[in-house]
C-alpha atoms as a PDB file:
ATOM      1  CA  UNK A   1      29.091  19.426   5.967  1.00  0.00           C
ATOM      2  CA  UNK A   2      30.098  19.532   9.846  1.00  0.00           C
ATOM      3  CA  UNK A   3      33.418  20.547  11.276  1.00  0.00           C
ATOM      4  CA  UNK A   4      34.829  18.332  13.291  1.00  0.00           C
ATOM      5  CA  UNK A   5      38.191  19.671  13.450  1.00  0.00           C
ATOM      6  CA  UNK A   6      36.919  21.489  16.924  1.00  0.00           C
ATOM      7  CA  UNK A   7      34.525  18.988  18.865  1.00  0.00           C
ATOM      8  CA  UNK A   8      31.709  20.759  21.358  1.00  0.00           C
ATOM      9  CA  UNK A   9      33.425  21.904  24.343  1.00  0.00           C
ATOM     10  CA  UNK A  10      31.845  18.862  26.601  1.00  0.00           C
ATOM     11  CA  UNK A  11      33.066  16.073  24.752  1.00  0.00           C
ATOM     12  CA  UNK A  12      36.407  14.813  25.408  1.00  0.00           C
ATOM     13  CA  UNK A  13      37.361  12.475  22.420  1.00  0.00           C
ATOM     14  CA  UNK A  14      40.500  12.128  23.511  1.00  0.00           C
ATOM     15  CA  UNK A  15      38.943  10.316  27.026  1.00  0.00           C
ATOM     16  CA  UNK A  16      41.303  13.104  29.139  1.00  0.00           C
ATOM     17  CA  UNK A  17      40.297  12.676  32.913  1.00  0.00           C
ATOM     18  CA  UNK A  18      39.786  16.751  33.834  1.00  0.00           C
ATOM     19  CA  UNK A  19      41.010  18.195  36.604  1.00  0.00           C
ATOM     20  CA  UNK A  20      38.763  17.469  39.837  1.00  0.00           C
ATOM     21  CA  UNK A  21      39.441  21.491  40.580  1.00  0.00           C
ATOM     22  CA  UNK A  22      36.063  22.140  41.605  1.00  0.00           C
ATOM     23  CA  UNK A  23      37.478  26.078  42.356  1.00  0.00           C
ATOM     24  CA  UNK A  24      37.280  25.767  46.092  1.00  0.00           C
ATOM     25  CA  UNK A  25      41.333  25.430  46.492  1.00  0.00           C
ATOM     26  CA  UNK A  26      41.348  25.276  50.164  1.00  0.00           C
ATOM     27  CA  UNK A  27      43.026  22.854  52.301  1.00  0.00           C
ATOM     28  CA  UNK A  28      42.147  21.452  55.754  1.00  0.00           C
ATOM     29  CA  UNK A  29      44.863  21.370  58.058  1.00  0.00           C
ATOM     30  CA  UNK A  30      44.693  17.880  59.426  1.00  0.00           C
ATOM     31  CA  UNK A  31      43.599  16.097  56.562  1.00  0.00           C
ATOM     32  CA  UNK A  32      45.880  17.896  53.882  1.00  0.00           C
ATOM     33  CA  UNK A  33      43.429  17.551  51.337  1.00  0.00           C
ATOM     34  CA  UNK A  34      41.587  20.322  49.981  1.00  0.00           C
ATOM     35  CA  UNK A  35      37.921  20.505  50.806  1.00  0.00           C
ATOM     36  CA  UNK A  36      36.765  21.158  46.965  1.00  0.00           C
ATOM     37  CA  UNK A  37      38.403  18.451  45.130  1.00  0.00           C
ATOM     38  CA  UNK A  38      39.330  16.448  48.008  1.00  0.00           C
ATOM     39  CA  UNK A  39      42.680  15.981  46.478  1.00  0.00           C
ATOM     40  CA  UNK A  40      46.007  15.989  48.379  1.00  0.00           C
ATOM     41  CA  UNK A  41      48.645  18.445  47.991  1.00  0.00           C
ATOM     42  CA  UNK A  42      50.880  16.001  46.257  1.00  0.00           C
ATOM     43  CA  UNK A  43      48.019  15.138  44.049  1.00  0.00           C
ATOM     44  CA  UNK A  44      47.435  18.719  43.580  1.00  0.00           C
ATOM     45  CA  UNK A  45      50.976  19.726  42.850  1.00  0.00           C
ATOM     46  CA  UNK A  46      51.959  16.630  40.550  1.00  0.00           C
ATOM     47  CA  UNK A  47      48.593  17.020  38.466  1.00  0.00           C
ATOM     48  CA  UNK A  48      50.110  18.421  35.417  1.00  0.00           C
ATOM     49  CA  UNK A  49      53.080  15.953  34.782  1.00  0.00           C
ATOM     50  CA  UNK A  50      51.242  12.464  36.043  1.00  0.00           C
ATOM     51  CA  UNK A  51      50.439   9.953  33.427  1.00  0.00           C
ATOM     52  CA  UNK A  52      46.846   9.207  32.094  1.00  0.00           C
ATOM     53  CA  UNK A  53      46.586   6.484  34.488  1.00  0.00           C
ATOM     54  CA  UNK A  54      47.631   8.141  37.635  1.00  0.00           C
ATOM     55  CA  UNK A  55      45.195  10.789  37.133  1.00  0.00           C
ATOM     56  CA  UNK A  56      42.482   8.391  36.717  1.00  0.00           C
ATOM     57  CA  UNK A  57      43.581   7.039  39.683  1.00  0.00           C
ATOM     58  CA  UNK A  58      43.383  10.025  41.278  1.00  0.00           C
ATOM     59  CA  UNK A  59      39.551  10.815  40.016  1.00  0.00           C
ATOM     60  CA  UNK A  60      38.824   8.071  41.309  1.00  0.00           C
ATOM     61  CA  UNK A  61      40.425   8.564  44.364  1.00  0.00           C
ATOM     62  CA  UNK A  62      38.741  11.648  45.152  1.00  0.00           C
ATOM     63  CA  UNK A  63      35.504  10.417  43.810  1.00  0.00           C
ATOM     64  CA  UNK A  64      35.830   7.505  46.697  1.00  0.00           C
ATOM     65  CA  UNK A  65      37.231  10.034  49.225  1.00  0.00           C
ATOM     66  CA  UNK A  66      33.542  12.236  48.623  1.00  0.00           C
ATOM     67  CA  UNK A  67      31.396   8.816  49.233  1.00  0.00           C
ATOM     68  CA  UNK A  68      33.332   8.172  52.188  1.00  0.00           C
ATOM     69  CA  UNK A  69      32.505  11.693  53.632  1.00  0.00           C
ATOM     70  CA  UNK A  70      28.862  11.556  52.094  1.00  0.00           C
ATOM     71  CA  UNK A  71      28.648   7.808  54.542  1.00  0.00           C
ATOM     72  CA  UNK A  72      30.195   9.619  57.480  1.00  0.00           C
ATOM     73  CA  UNK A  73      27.766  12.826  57.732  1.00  0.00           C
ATOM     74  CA  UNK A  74      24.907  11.025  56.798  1.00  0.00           C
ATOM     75  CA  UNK A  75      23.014  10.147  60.030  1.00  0.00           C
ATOM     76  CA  UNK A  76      21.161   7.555  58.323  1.00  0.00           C
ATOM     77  CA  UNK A  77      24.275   5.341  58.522  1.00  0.00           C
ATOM     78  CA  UNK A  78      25.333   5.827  62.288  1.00  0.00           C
END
């Protein structure tokens, strides 16, 4: 018989976005937006008491934010 009182440690049944924390936790003065996560400070600081959906939005956010950068640096796309 299997426990499944405590599910594997990379399974989220609950579908909780994580934290984007990537452990970098430095921010770039002209953007405001740390350069790990690529999250701003206001997304940073209201993390823990935003709603399901707002941090979703923010994963996504951030997940857009690191395309846009990937586009920009890549010389293929000048």
């Amino acid at each position: 018989m299997s426990d499944t009182s405590n599910p594997a440690p990379d399974t989220n049944p609950d579908n909780l976005p994580a934290s984007p924390c990537v452990g970098v936790c430095t921010v770039d003065k002209e953007t405001k937006m740390c350069i790990g996560c690529l999250r701003t400070l206001k997304e940073i600081g209201g993390w823990r008491t935003m709603t399901l959906d707002q941090k979703r939005d923010v994963v996504a956010a951030c997940k857009q934010r690191a395309e846009d950068a990937q586009t920009v640096s890549d010389p293929a796309t000048l």
